[in-house]
C-alpha atoms as a PDB file:
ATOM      1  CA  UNK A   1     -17.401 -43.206 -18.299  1.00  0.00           C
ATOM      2  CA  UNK A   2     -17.518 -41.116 -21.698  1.00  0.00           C
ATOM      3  CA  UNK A   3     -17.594 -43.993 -23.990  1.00  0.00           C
ATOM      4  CA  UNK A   4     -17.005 -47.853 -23.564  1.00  0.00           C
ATOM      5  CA  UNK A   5     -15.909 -48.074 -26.719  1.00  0.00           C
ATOM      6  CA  UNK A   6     -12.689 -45.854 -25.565  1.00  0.00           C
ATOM      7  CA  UNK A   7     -11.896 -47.197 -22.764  1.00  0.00           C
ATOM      8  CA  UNK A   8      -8.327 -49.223 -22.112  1.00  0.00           C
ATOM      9  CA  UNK A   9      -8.209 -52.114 -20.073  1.00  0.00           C
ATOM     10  CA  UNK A  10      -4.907 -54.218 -19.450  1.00  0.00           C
ATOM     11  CA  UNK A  11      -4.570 -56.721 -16.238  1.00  0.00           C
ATOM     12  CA  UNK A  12      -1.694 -56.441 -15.019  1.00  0.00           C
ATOM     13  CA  UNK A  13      -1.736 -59.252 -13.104  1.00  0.00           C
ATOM     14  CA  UNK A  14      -0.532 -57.398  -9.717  1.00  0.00           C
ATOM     15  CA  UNK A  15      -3.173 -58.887  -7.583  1.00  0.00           C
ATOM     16  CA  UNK A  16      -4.015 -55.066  -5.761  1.00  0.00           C
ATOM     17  CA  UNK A  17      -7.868 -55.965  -6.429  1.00  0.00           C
ATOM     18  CA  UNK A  18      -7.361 -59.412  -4.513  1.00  0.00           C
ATOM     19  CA  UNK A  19      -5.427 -57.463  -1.744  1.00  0.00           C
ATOM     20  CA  UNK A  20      -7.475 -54.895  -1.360  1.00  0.00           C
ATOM     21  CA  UNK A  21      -8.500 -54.736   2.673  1.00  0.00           C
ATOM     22  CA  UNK A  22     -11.909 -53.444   2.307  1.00  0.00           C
ATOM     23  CA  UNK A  23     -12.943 -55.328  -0.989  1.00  0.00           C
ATOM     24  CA  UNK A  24     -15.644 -58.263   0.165  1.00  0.00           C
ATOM     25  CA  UNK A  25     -15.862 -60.528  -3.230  1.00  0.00           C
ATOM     26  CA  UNK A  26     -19.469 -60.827  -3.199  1.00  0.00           C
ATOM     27  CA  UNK A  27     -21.159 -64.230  -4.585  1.00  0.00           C
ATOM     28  CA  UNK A  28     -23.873 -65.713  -5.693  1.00  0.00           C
ATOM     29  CA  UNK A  29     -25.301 -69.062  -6.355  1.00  0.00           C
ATOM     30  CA  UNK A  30     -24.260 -69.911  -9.425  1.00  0.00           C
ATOM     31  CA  UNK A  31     -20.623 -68.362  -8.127  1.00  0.00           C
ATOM     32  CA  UNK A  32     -20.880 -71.024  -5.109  1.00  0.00           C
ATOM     33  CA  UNK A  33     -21.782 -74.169  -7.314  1.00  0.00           C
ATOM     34  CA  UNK A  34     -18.889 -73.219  -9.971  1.00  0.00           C
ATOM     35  CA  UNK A  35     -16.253 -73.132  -7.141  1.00  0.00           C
ATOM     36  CA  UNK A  36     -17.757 -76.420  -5.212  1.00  0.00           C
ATOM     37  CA  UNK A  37     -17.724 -78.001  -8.859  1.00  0.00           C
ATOM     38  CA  UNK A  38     -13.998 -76.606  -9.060  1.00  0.00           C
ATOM     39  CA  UNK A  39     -12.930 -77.726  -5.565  1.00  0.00           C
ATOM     40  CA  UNK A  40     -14.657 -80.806  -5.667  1.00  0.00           C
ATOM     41  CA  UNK A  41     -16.244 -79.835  -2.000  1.00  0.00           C
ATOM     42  CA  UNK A  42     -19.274 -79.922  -0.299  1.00  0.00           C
ATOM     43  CA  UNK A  43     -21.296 -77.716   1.693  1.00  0.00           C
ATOM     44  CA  UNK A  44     -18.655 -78.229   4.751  1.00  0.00           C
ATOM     45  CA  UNK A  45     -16.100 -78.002   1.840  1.00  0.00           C
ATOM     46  CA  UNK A  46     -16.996 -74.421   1.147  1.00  0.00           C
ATOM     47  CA  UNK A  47     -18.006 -73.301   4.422  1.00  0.00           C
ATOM     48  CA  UNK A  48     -14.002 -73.448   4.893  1.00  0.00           C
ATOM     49  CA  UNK A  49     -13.910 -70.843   1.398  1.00  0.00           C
ATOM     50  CA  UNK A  50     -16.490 -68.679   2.108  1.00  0.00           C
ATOM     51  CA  UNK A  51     -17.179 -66.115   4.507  1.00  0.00           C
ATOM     52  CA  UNK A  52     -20.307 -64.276   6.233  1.00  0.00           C
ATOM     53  CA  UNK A  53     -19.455 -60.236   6.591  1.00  0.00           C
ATOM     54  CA  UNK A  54     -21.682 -58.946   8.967  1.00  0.00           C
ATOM     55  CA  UNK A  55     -21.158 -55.181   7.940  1.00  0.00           C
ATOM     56  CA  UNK A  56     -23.063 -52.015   9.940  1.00  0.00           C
ATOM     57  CA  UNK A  57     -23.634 -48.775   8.652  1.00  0.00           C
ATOM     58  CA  UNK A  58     -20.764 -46.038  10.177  1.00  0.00           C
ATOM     59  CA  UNK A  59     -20.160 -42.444   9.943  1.00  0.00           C
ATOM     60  CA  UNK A  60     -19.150 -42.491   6.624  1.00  0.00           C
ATOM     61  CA  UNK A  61     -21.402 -44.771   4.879  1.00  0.00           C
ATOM     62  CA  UNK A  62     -25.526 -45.894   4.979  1.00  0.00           C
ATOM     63  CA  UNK A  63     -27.275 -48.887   4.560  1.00  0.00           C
ATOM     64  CA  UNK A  64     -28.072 -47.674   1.105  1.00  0.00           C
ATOM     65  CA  UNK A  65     -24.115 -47.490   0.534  1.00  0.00           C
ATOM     66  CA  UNK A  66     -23.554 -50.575   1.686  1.00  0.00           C
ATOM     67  CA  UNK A  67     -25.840 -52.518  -0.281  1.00  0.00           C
ATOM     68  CA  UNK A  68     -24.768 -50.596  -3.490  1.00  0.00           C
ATOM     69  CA  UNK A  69     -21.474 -51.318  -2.846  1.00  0.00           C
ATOM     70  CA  UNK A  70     -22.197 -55.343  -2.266  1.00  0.00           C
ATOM     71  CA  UNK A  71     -24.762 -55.361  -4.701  1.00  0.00           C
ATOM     72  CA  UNK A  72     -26.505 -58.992  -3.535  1.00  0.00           C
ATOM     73  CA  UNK A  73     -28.399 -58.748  -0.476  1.00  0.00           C
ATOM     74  CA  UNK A  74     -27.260 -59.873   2.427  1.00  0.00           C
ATOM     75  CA  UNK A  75     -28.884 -63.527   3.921  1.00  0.00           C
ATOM     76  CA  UNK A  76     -30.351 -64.360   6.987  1.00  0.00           C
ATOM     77  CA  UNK A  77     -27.844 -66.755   9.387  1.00  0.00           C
ATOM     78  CA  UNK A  78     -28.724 -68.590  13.008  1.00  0.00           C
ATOM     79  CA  UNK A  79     -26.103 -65.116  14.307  1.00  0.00           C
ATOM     80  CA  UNK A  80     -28.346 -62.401  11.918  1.00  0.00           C
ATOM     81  CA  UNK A  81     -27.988 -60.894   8.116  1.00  0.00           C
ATOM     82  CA  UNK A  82     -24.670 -61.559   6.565  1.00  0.00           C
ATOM     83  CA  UNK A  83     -23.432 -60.976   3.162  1.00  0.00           C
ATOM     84  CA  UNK A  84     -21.427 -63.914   1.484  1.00  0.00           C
ATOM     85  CA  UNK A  85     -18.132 -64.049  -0.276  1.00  0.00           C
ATOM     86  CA  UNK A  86     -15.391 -65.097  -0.757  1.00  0.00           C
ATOM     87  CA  UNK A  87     -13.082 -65.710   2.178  1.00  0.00           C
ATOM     88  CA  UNK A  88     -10.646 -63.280   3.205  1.00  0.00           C
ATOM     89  CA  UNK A  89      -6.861 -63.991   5.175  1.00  0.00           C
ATOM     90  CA  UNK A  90      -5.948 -62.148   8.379  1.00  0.00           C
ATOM     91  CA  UNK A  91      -3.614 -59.903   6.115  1.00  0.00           C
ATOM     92  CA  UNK A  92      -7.079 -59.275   3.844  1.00  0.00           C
ATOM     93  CA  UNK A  93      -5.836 -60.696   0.998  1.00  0.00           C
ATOM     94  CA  UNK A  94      -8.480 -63.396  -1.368  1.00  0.00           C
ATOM     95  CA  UNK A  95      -8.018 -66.775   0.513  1.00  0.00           C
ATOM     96  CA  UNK A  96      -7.559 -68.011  -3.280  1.00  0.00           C
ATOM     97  CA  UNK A  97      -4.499 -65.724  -3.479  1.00  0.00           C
ATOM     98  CA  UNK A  98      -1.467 -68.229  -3.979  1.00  0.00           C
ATOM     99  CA  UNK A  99       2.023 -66.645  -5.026  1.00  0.00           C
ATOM    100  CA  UNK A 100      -0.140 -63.674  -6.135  1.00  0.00           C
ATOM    101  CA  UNK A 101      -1.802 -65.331  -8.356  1.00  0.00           C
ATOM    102  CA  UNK A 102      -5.803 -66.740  -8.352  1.00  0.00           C
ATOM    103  CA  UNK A 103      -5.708 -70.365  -7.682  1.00  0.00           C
ATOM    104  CA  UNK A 104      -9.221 -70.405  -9.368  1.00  0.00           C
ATOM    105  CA  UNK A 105      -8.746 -68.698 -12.060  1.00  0.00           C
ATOM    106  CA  UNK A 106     -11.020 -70.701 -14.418  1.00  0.00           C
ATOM    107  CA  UNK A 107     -14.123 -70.577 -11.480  1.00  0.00           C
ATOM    108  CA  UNK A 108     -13.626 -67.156  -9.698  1.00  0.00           C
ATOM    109  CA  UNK A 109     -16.870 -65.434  -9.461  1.00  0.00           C
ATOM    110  CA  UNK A 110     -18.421 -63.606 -12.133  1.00  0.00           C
ATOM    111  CA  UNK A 111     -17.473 -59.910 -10.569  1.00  0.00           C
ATOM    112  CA  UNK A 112     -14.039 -61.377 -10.672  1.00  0.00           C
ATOM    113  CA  UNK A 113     -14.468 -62.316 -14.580  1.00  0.00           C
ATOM    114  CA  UNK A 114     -16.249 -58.431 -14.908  1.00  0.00           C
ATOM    115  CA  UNK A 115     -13.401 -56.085 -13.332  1.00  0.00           C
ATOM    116  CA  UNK A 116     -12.997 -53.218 -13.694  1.00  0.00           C
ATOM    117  CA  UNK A 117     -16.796 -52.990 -14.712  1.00  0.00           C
ATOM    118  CA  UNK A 118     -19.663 -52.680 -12.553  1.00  0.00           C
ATOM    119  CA  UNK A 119     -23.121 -53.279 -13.687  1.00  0.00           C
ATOM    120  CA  UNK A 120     -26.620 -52.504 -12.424  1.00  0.00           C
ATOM    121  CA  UNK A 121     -29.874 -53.565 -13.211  1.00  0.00           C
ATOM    122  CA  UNK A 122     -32.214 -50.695 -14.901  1.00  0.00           C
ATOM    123  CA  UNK A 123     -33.525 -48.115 -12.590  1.00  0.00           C
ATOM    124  CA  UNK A 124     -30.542 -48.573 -10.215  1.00  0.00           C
ATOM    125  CA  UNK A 125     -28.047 -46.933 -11.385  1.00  0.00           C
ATOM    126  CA  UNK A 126     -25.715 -46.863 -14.811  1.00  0.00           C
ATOM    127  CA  UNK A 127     -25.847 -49.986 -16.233  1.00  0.00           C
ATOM    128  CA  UNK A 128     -21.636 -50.099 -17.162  1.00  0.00           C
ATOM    129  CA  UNK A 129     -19.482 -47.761 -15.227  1.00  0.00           C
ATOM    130  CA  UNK A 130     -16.144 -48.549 -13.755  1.00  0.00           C
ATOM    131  CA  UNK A 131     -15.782 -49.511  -9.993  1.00  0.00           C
ATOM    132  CA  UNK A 132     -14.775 -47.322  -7.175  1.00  0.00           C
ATOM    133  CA  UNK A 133     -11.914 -49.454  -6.296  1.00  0.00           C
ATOM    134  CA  UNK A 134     -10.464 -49.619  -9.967  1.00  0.00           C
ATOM    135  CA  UNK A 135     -10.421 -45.918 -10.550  1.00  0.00           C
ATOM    136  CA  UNK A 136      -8.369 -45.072  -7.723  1.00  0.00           C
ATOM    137  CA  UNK A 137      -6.505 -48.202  -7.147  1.00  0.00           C
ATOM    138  CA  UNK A 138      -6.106 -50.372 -10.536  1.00  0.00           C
ATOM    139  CA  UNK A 139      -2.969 -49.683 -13.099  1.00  0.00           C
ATOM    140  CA  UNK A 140      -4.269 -51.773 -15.155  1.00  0.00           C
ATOM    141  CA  UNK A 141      -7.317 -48.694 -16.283  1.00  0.00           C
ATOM    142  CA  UNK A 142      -5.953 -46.745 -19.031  1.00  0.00           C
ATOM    143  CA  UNK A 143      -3.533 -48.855 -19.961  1.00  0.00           C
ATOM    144  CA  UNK A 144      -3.391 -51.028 -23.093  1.00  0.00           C
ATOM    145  CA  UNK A 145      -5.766 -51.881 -26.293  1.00  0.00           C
ATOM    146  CA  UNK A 146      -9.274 -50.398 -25.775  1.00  0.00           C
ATOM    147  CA  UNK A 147     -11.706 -52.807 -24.547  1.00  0.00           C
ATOM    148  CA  UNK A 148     -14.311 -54.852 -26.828  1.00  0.00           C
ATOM    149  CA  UNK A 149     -17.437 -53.133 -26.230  1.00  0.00           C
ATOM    150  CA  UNK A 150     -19.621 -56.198 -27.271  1.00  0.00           C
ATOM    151  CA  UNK A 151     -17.780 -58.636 -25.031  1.00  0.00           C
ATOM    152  CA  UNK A 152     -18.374 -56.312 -22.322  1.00  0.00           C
ATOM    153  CA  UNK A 153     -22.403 -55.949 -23.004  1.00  0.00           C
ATOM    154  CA  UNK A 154     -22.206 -60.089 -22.800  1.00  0.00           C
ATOM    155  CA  UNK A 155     -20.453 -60.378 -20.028  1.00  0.00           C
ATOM    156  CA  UNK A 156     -22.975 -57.697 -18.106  1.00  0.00           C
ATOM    157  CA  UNK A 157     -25.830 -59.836 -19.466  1.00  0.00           C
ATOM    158  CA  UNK A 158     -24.503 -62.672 -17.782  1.00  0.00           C
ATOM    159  CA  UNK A 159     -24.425 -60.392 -14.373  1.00  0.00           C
ATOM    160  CA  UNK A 160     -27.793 -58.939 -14.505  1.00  0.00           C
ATOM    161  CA  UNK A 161     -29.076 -62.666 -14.845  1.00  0.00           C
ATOM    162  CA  UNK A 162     -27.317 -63.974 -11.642  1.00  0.00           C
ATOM    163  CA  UNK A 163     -28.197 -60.564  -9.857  1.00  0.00           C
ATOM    164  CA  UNK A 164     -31.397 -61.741 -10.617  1.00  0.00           C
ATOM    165  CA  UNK A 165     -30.975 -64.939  -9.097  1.00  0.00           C
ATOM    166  CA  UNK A 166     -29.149 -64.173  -6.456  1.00  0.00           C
ATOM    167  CA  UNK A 167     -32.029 -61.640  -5.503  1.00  0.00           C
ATOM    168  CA  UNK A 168     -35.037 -64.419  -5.844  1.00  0.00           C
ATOM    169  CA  UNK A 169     -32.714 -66.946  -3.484  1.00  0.00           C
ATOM    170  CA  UNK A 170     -32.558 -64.201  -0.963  1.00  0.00           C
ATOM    171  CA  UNK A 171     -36.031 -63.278  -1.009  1.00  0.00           C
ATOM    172  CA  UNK A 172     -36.850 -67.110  -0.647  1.00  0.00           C
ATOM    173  CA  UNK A 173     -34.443 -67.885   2.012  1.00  0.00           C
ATOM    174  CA  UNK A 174     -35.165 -64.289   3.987  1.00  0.00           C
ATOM    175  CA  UNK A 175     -38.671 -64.886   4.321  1.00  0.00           C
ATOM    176  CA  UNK A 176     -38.864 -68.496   4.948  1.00  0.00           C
ATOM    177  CA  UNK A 177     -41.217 -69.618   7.893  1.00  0.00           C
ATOM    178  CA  UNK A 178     -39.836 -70.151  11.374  1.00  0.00           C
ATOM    179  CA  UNK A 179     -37.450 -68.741  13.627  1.00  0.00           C
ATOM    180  CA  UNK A 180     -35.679 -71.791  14.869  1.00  0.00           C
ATOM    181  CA  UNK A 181     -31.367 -70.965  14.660  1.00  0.00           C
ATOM    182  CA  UNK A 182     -30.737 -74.228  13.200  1.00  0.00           C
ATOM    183  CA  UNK A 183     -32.873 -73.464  10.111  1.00  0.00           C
ATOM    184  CA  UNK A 184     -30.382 -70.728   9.436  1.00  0.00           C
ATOM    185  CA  UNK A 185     -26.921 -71.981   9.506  1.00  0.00           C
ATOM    186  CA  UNK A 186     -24.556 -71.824   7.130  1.00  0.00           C
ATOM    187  CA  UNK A 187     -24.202 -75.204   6.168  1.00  0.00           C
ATOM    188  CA  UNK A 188     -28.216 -75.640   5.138  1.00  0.00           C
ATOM    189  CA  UNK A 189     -27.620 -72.334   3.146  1.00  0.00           C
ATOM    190  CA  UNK A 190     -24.679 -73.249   1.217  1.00  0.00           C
ATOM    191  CA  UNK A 191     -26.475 -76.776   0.910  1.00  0.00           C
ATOM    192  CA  UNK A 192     -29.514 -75.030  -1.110  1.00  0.00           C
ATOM    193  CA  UNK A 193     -26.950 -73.131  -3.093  1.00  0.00           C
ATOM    194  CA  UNK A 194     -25.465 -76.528  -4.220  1.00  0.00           C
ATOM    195  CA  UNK A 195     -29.155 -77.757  -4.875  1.00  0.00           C
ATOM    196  CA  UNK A 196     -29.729 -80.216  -1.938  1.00  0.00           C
ATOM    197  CA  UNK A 197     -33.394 -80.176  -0.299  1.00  0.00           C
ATOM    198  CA  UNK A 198     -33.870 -79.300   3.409  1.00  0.00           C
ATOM    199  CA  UNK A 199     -33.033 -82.139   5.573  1.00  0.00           C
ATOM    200  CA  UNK A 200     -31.049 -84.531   2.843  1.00  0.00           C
ATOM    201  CA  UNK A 201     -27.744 -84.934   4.054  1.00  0.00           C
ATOM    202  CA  UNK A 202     -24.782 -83.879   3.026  1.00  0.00           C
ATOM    203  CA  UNK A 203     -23.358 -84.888  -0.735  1.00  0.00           C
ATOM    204  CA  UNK A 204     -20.375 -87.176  -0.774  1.00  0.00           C
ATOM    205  CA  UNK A 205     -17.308 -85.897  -1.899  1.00  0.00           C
ATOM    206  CA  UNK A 206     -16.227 -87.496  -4.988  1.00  0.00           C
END
């Protein structure tokens, strides 16, 4: 990307990015406690949103490639590492995807909020460019008022910090002591996510 400060940006609201097959909406913690807060749900609430992508290196892309592309690591489950996101339909299509439209708007997860932009922390790569996907699939890129370059800085702040995060919960849940399959389940995950200590049970919904 030549300049940020050229760039045009318009959403045009077609939904291709929440269609997209082989897009996994990677999230984080703070992602997973804004959408329970949303949905009003638990950890069984969101076990019924989210989904764990076991994905293995091919032909055509490393390890490496993966994890660039998914950016948070992936977590260790009771059936072995899986990255989190969003849930995906049959069709691949955003299980939030109503009517084409997101029927989350106001909580979808931060790389939601950033598209088209990607960002990386120092030493990893650019810190702005413009995502694979968007380039090549978006009509929105190109099209419309240039984009505010200081918004954009703020809003990659905001990702760096829950990179961050995201990072430190995986490093603390990866390497946690034990080997016993129930200590790695979804629900206990999701349930640390949302804040509740190993072996409380589950919150109430409200």
């Amino acid at each position: 990307m030549a300049s940020l400060a050229d760039f045009r940006f318009h959403c045009t609201k077609c939904g291709a990015c929440c269609k997209y097959p082989g897009l996994i909406v990677n999230v984080t913690p703070r992602d997973v406690r804004v959408l329970a807060k949303h949905l009003k749900a638990d950890e069984t609430g969101m076990l019924k949103v989210l989904g764990f992508y076991q994905v293995e290196p091919g032909k055509d892309q490393s390890q490496e490639d993966i994890q660039e592309h998914m950016v948070f690591p992936p977590l260790k489950t009771h059936k072995g590492p899986a990255y989190l996101g969003l849930l995906k339909k049959p069709t691949g299509e955003c299980h939030f995807l109503v009517n084409d439209k997101c029927s989350v708007y106001p909580a979808r997860p931060r790389v939601c909020q950033s598209f088209p932009f990607s960002f990386k922390p120092a030493g990893e790569g650019p810190p702005i460019s413009i995502a694979r996907f968007a380039t090549t699939s978006c009509p929105g890129v190109g099209q419309g008022e240039p984009v505010n370059p200081a918004k954009v800085k703020a809003t990659g702040r905001l990702i760096l910090a829950e990179i961050d995060e995201a990072r430190a919960f995986a490093r603390s849940w990866n390497n946690r002591p034990g080997d016993d399959p129930e200590s790695f389940k979804p629900a206990r995950l999701v349930g640390e996510m949302l804040g509740r200590k190993p072996g409380a049970p589950a919150r109430p919904k409200k």
